[in-house]
Protein backbone atom coordinates (compact mmCIF):
# COMPACT_ATOMS: atom_id res chain seq x y z
CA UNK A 1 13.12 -5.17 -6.41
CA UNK A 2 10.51 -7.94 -6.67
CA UNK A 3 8.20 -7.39 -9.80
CA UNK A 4 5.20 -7.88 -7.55
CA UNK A 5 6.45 -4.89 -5.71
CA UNK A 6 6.62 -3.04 -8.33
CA UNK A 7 3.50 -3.66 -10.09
CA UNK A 8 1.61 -2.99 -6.67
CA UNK A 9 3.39 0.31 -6.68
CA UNK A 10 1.95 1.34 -10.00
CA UNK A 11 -1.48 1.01 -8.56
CA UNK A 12 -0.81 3.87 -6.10
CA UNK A 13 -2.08 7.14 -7.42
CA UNK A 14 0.51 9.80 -8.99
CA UNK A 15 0.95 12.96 -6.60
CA UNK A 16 0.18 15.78 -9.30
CA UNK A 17 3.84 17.64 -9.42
CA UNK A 18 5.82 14.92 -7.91
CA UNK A 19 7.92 12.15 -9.39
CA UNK A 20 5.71 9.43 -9.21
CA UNK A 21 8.39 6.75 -9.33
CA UNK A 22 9.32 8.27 -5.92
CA UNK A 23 6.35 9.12 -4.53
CA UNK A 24 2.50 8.33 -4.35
CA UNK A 25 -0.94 7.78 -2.75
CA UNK A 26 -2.56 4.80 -1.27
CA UNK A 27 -6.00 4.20 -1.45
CA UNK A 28 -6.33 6.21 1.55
CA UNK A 29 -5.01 9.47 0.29
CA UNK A 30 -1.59 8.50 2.27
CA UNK A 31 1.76 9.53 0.71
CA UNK A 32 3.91 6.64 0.40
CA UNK A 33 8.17 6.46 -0.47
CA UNK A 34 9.20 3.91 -2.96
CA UNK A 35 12.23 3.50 -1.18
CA UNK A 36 10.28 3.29 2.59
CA UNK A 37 8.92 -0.14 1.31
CA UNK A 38 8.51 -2.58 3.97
CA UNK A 39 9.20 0.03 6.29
CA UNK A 40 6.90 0.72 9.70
CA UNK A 41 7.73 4.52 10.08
CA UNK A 42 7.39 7.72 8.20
CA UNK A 43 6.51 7.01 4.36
CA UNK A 44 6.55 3.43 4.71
CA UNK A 45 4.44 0.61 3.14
CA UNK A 46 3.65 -2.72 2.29
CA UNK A 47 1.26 -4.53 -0.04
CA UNK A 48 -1.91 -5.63 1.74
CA UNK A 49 -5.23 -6.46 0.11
CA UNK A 50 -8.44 -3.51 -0.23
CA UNK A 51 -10.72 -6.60 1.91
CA UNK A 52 -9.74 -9.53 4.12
CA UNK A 53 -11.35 -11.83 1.82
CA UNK A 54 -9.02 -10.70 -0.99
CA UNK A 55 -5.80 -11.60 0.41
CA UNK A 56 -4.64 -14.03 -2.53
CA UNK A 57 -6.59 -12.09 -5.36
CA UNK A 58 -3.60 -9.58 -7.20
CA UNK A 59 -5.99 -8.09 -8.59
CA UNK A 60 -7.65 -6.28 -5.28
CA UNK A 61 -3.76 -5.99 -3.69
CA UNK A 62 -2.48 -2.32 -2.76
CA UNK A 63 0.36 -0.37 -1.59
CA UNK A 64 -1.11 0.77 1.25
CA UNK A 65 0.61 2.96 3.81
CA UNK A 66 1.67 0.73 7.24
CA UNK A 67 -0.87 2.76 9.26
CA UNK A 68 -3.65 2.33 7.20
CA UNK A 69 -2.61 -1.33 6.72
CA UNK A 70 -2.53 -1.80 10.67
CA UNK A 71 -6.16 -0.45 10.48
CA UNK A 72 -6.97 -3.06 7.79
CA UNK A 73 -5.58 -5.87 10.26
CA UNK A 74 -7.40 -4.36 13.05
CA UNK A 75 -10.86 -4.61 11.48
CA UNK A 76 -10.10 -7.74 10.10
CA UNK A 77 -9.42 -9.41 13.00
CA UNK A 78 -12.57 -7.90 14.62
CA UNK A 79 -14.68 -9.74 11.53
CA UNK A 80 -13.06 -12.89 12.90
């Protein structure tokens, strides 16, 4: 898997008790799958950034579950 990937993924918080190569948090308190990357159902995520304004900036990029990243799309486009 793409290094990018994987250094997103280490940004996601550890689930206390759970293999955290498997399974974490996105910012939102989501549980995300490693293996559901790119994935639009279930446990599945993508990297998106915390802000619209951050899109190119690594350093404010997430894995962020595909609901909550829908949300993030949603409000952007509503800032315009």
């Amino acid at each position: 898997m793409d290094t990018f990937i994987i250094a997103a993924w280490h940004k996601a918080t550890p689930i206390p008790n759970q293999d955290s190569d498997r399974v974490r948090l996105d910012p939102c308190g989501t549980p995300i799958a490693f293996d559901d990357y790119g994935k639009g159902y279930g446990y599945g995520w993508d990297v998106g950034p915390l802000s619209p304004r951050s899109i190119n900036d690594f350093a404010t990029v997430r894995p962020i579950h595909w609901r909550n990243l829908q949300k993030l799309r949603q409000a952007a486009h509503s800032w315009g």
